[in-house]
C-alpha atoms as a PDB file:
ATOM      1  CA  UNK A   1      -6.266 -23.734  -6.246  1.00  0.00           C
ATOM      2  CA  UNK A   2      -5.133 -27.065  -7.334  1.00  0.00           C
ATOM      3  CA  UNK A   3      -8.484 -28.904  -5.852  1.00  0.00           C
ATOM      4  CA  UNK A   4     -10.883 -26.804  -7.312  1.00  0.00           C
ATOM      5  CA  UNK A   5     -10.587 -27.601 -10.896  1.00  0.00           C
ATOM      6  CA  UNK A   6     -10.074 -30.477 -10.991  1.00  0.00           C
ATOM      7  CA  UNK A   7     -13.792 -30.746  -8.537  1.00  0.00           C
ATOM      8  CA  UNK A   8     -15.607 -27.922 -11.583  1.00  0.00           C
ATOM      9  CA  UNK A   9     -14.328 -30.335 -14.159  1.00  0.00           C
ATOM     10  CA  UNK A  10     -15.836 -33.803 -12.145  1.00  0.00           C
ATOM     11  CA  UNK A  11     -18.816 -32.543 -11.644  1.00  0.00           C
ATOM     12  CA  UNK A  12     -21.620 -32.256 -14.147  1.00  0.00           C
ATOM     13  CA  UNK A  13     -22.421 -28.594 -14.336  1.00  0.00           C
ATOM     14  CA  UNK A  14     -26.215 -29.173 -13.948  1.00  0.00           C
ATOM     15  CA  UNK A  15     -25.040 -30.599  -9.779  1.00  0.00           C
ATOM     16  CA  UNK A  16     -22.264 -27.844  -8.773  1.00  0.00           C
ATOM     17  CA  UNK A  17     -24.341 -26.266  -6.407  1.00  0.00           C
ATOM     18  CA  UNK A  18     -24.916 -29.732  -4.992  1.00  0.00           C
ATOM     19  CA  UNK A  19     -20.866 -29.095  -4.971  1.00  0.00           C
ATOM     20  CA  UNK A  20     -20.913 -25.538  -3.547  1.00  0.00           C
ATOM     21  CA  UNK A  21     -23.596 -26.459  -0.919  1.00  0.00           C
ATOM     22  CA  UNK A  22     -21.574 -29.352   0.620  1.00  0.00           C
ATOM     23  CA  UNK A  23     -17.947 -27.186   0.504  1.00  0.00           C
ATOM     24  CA  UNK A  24     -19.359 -24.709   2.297  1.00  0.00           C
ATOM     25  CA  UNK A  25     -20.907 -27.335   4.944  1.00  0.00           C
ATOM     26  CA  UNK A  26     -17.868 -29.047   5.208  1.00  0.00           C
ATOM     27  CA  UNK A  27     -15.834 -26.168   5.511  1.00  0.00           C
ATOM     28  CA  UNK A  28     -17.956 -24.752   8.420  1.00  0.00           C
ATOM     29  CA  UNK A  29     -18.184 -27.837   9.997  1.00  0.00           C
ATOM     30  CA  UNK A  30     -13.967 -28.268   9.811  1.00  0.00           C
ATOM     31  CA  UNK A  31     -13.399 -24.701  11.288  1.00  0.00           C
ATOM     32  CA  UNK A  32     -15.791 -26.251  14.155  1.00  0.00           C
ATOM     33  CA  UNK A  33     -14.289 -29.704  14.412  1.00  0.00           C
ATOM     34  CA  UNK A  34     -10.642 -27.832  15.080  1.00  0.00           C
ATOM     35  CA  UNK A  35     -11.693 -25.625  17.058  1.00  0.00           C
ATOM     36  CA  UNK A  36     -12.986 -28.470  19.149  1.00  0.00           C
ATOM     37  CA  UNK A  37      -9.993 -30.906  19.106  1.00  0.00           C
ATOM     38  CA  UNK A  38      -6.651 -29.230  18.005  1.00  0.00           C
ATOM     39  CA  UNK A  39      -4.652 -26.602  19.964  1.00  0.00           C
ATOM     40  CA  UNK A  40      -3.596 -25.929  16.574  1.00  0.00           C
ATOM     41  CA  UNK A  41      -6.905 -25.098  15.343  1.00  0.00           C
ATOM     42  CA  UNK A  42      -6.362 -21.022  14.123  1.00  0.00           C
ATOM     43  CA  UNK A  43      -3.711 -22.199  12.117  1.00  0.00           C
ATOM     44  CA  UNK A  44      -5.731 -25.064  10.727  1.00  0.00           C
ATOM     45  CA  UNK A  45      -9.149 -22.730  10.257  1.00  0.00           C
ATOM     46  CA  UNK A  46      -6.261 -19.995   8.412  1.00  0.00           C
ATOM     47  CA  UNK A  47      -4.701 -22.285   6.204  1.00  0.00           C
ATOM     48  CA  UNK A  48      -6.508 -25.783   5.679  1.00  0.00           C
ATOM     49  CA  UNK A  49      -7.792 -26.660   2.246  1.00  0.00           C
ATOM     50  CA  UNK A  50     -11.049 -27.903   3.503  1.00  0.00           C
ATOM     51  CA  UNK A  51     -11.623 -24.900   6.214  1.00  0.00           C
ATOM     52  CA  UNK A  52     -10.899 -21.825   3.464  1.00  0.00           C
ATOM     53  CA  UNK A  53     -13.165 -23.933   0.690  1.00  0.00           C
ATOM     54  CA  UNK A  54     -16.862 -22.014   1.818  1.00  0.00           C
ATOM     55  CA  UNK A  55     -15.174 -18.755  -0.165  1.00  0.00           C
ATOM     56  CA  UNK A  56     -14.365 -20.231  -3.094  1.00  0.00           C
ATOM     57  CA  UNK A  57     -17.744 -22.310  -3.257  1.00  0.00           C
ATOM     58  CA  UNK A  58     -19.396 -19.139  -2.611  1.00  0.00           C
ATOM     59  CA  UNK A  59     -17.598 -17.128  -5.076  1.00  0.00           C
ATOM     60  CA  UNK A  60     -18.808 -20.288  -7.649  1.00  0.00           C
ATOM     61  CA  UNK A  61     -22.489 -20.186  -6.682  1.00  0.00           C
ATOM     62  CA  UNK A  62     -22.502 -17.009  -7.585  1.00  0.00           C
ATOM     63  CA  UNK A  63     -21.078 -17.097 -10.899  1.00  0.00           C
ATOM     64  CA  UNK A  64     -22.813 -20.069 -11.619  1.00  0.00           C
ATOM     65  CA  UNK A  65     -26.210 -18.023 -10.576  1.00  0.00           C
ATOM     66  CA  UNK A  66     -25.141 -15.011 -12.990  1.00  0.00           C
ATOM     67  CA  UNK A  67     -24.077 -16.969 -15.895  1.00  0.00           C
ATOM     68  CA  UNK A  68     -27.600 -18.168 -16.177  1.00  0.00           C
ATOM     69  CA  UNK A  69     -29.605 -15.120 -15.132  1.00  0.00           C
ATOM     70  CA  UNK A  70     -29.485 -11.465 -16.117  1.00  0.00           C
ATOM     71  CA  UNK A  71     -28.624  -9.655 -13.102  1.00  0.00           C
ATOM     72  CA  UNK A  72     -29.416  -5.972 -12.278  1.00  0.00           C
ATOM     73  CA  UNK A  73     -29.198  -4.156  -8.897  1.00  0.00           C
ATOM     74  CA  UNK A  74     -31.099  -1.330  -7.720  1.00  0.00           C
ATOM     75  CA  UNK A  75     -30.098  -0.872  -4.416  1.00  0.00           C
ATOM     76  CA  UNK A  76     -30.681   2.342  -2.124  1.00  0.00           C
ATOM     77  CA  UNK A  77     -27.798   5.026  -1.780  1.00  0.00           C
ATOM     78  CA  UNK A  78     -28.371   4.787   2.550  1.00  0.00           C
ATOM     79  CA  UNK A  79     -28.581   1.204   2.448  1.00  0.00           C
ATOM     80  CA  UNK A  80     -25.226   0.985   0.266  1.00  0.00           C
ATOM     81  CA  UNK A  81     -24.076   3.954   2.713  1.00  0.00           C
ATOM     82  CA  UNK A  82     -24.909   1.698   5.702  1.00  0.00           C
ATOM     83  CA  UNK A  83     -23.409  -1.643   4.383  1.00  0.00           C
ATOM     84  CA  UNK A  84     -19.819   0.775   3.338  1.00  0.00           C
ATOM     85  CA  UNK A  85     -19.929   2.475   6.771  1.00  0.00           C
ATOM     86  CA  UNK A  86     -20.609  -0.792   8.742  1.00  0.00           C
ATOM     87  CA  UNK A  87     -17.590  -2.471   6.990  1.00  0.00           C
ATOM     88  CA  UNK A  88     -15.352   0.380   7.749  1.00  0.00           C
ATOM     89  CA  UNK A  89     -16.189  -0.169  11.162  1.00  0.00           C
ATOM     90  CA  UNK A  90     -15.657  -3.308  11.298  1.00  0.00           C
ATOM     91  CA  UNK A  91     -12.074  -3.171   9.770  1.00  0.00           C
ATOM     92  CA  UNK A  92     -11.189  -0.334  12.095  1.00  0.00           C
ATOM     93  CA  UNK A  93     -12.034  -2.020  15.408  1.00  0.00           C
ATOM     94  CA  UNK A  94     -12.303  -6.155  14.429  1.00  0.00           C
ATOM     95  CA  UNK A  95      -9.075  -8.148  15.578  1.00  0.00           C
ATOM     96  CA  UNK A  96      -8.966 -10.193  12.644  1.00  0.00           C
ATOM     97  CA  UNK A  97      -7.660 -13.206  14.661  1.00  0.00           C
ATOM     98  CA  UNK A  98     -10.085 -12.831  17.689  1.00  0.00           C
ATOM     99  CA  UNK A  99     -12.322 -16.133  16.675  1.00  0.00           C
ATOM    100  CA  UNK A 100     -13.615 -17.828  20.500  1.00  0.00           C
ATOM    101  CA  UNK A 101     -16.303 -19.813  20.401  1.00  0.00           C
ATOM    102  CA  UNK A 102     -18.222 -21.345  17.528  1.00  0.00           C
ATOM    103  CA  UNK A 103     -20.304 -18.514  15.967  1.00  0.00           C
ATOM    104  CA  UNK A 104     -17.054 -16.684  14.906  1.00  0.00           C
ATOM    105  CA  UNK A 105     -14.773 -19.896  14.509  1.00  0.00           C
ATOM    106  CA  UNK A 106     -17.922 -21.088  11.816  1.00  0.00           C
ATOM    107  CA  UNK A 107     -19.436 -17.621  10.470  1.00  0.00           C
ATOM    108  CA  UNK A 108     -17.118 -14.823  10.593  1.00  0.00           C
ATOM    109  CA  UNK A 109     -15.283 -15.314   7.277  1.00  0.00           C
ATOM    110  CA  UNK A 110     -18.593 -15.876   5.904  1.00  0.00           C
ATOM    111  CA  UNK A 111     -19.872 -12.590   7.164  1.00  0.00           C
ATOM    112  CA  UNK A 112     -16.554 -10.535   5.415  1.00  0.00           C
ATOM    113  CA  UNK A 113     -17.717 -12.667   2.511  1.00  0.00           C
ATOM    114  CA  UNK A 114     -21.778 -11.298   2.497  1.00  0.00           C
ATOM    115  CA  UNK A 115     -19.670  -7.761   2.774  1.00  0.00           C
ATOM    116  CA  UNK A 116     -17.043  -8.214   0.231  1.00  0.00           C
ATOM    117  CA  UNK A 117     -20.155 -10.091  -2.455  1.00  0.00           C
ATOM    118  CA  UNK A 118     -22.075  -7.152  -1.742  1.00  0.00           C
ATOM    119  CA  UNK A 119     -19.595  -4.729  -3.092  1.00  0.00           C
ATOM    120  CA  UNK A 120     -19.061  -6.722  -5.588  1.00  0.00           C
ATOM    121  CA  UNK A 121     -22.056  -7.679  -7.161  1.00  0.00           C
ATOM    122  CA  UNK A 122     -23.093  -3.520  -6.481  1.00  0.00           C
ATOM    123  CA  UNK A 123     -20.138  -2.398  -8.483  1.00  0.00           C
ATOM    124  CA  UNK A 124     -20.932  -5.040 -11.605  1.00  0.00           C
ATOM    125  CA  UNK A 125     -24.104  -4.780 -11.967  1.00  0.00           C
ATOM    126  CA  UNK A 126     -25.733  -1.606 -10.257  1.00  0.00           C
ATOM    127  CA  UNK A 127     -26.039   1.180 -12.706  1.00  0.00           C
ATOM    128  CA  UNK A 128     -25.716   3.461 -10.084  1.00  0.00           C
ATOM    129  CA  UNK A 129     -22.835   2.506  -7.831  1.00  0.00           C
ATOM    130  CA  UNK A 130     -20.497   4.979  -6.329  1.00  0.00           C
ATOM    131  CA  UNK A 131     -16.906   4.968  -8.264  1.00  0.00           C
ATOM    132  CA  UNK A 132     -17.850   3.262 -11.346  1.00  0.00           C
ATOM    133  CA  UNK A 133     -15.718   4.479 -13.567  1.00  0.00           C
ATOM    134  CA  UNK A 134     -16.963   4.378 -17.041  1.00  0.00           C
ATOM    135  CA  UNK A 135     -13.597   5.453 -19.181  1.00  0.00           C
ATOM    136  CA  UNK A 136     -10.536   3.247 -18.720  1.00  0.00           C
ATOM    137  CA  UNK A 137      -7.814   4.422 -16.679  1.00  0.00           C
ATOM    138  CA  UNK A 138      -5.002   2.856 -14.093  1.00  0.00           C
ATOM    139  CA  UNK A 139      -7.565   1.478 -12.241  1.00  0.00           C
ATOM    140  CA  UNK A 140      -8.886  -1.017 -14.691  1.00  0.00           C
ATOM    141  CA  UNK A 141      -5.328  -2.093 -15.570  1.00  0.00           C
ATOM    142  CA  UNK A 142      -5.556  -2.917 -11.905  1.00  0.00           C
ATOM    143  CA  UNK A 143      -8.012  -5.051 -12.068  1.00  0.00           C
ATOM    144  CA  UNK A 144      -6.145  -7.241 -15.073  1.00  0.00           C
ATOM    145  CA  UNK A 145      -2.859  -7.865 -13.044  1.00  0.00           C
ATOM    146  CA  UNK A 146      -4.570  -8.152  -9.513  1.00  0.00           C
ATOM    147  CA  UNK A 147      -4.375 -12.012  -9.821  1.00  0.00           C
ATOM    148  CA  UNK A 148      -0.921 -11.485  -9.939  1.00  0.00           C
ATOM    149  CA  UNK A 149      -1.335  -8.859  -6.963  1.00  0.00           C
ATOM    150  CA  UNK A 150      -2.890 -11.619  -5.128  1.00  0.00           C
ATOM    151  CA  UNK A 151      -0.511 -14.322  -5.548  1.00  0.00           C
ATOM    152  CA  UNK A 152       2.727 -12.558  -5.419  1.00  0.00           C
ATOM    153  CA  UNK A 153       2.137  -9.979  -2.713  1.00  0.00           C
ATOM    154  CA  UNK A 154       2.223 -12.564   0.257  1.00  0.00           C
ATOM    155  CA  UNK A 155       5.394 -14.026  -0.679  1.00  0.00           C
ATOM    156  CA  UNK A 156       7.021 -10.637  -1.458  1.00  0.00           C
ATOM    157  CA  UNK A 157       6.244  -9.115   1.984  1.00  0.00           C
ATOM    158  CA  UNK A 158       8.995 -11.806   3.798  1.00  0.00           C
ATOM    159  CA  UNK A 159      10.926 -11.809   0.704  1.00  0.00           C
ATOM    160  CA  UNK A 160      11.375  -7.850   1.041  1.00  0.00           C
ATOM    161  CA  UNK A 161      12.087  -7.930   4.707  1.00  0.00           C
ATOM    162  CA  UNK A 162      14.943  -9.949   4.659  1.00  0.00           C
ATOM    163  CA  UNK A 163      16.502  -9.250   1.188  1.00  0.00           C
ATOM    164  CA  UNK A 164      15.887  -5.341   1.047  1.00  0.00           C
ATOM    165  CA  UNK A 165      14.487  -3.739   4.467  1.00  0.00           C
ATOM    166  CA  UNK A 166      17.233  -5.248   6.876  1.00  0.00           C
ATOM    167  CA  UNK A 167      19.689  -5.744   4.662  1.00  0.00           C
ATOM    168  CA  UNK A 168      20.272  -2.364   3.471  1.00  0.00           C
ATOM    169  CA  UNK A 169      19.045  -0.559   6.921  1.00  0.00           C
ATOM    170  CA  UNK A 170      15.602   0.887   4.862  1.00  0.00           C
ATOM    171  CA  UNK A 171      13.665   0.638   8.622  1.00  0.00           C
ATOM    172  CA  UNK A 172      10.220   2.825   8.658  1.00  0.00           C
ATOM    173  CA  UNK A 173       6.511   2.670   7.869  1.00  0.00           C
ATOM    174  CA  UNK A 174       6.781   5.504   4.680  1.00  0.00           C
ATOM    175  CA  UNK A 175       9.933   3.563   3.421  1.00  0.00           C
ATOM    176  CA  UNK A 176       8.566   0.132   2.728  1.00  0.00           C
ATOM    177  CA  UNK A 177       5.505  -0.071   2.066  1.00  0.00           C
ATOM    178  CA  UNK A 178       6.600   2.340  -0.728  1.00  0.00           C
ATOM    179  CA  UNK A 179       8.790  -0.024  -2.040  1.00  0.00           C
ATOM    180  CA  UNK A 180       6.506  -2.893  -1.208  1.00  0.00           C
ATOM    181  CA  UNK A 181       3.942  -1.586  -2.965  1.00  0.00           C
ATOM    182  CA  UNK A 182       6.526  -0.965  -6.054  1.00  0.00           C
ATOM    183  CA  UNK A 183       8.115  -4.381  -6.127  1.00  0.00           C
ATOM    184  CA  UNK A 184       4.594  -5.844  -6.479  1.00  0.00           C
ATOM    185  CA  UNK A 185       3.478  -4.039  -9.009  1.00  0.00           C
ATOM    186  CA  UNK A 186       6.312  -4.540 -10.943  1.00  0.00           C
ATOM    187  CA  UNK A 187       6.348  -8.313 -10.775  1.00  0.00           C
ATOM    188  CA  UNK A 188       2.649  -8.334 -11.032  1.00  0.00           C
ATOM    189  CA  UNK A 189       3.097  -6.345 -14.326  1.00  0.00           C
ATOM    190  CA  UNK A 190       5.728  -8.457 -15.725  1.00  0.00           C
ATOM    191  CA  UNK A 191       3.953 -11.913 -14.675  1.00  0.00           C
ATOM    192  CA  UNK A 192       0.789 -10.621 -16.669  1.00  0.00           C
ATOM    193  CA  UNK A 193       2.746  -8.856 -19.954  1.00  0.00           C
ATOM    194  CA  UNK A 194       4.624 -11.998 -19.711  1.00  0.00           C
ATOM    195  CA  UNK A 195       2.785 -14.935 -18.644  1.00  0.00           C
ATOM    196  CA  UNK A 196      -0.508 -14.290 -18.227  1.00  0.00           C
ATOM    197  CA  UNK A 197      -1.927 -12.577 -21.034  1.00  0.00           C
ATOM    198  CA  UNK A 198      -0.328 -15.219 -23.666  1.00  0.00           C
ATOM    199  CA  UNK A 199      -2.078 -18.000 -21.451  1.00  0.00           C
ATOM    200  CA  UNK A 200      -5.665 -15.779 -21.522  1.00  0.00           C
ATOM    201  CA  UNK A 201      -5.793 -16.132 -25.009  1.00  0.00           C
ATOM    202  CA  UNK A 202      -6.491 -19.899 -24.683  1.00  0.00           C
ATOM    203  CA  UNK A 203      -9.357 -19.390 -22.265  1.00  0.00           C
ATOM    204  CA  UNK A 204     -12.002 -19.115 -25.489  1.00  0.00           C
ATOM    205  CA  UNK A 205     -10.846 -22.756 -26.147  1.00  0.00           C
ATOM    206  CA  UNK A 206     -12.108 -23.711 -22.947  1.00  0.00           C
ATOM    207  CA  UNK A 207     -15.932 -21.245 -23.066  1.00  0.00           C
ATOM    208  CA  UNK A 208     -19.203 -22.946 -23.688  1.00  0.00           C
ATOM    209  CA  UNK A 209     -20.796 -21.927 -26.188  1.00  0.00           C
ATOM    210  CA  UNK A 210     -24.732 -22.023 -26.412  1.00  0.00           C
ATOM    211  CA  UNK A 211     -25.762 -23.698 -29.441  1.00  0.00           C
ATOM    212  CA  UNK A 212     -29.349 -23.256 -30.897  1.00  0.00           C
ATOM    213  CA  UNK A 213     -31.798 -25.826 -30.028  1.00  0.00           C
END
């Protein structure tokens, strides 16, 4: 998160998929090159810069792609079915750190990535996907503090073992991931009432904005 823009502001915008096309190369080829050489490798393909980098690019291909191009989906109900129903499947019986040999060293992140891009892009821009809630609700103030879902979650989850769970004797399943869930939310609320929304309000500082011709 500290690499990548500082690499979007380097590069002229006309050559970042020349960018996104050699991050995703290079990260393949990393996963690979551990996997090859270091006993170490799963922790290397899990938390090296260069081996986690094909997401992001991905992520940035496709935004570039959508910035420039009206996007609308029509995509059959059974083939949306399918693609849900496969990726329930998958989580259900995948061991997320089963990754021998090179085809799921190099490609399996990328296939949860085709799944995850999929929903995505469905939800955004397919009239007619499943759960698209029109009205605001909860849900959409969700989606404004998940950065802060994202970020803080992970650290939270040793945090509340040792501070809270053993400490005061709260042992079982029910128990805390109720107040997991709880603490997370709260921070997450406070970091974007706090925080985050103030520093949003600069982003239109930052926007390019056509001009005509």
């Amino acid at each position: 998160y500290f690499v990548w823009p500082i690499l979007l502001f380097l590069v002229p915008t006309k050559r970042l998929p020349i960018l996104f096309a050699t991050l995703i190369f290079f990260s393949i080829a990393s996963r690979w090159y551990y996997f090859e050489t270091n006993p170490e490798w799963l922790n290397h393909a899990k938390l090296n810069t260069i081996c986690r980098m094909d997401t992001l690019a991905i992520g940035g291909w496709i935004a570039f792609y959508v910035q420039r191009n009206p996007v609308r989906l029509q995509i059959n109900g059974w083939i949306r079915g399918l693609v849900y129903l496969t990726l329930l499947i998958l989580f259900c019986f995948d061991d997320n750190h089963f990754m021998e040999g090179f085809f799921l060293v190099a490609f399996k992140r990328l296939a949860y990535t085709a799944f995850f891009s999929f929903l995505l892009l469905n939800y955004l821009f397919n009239p007619d996907a499943w759960f698209n809630f029109k009205k605001k609700n909860f849900l959409h103030y969700l989606g404004k503090i998940s950065f802060g879902i994202y970020m803080y979650h992970n650290i939270l989850f040793g945090i509340l073992f040792q501070k809270i769970i053993w400490r005061y004797h709260l042992e079982g399943f029910g128990k805390f991931w109720l107040i997991y869930i709880a603490i997370v939310l709260i921070i997450s609320i406070l970091s974007y009432e706090l925080f985050e929304k103030h520093i949003l309000k600069l982003k239109d500082r930052f926007a390019v904005v056509p001009t005509a011709r």
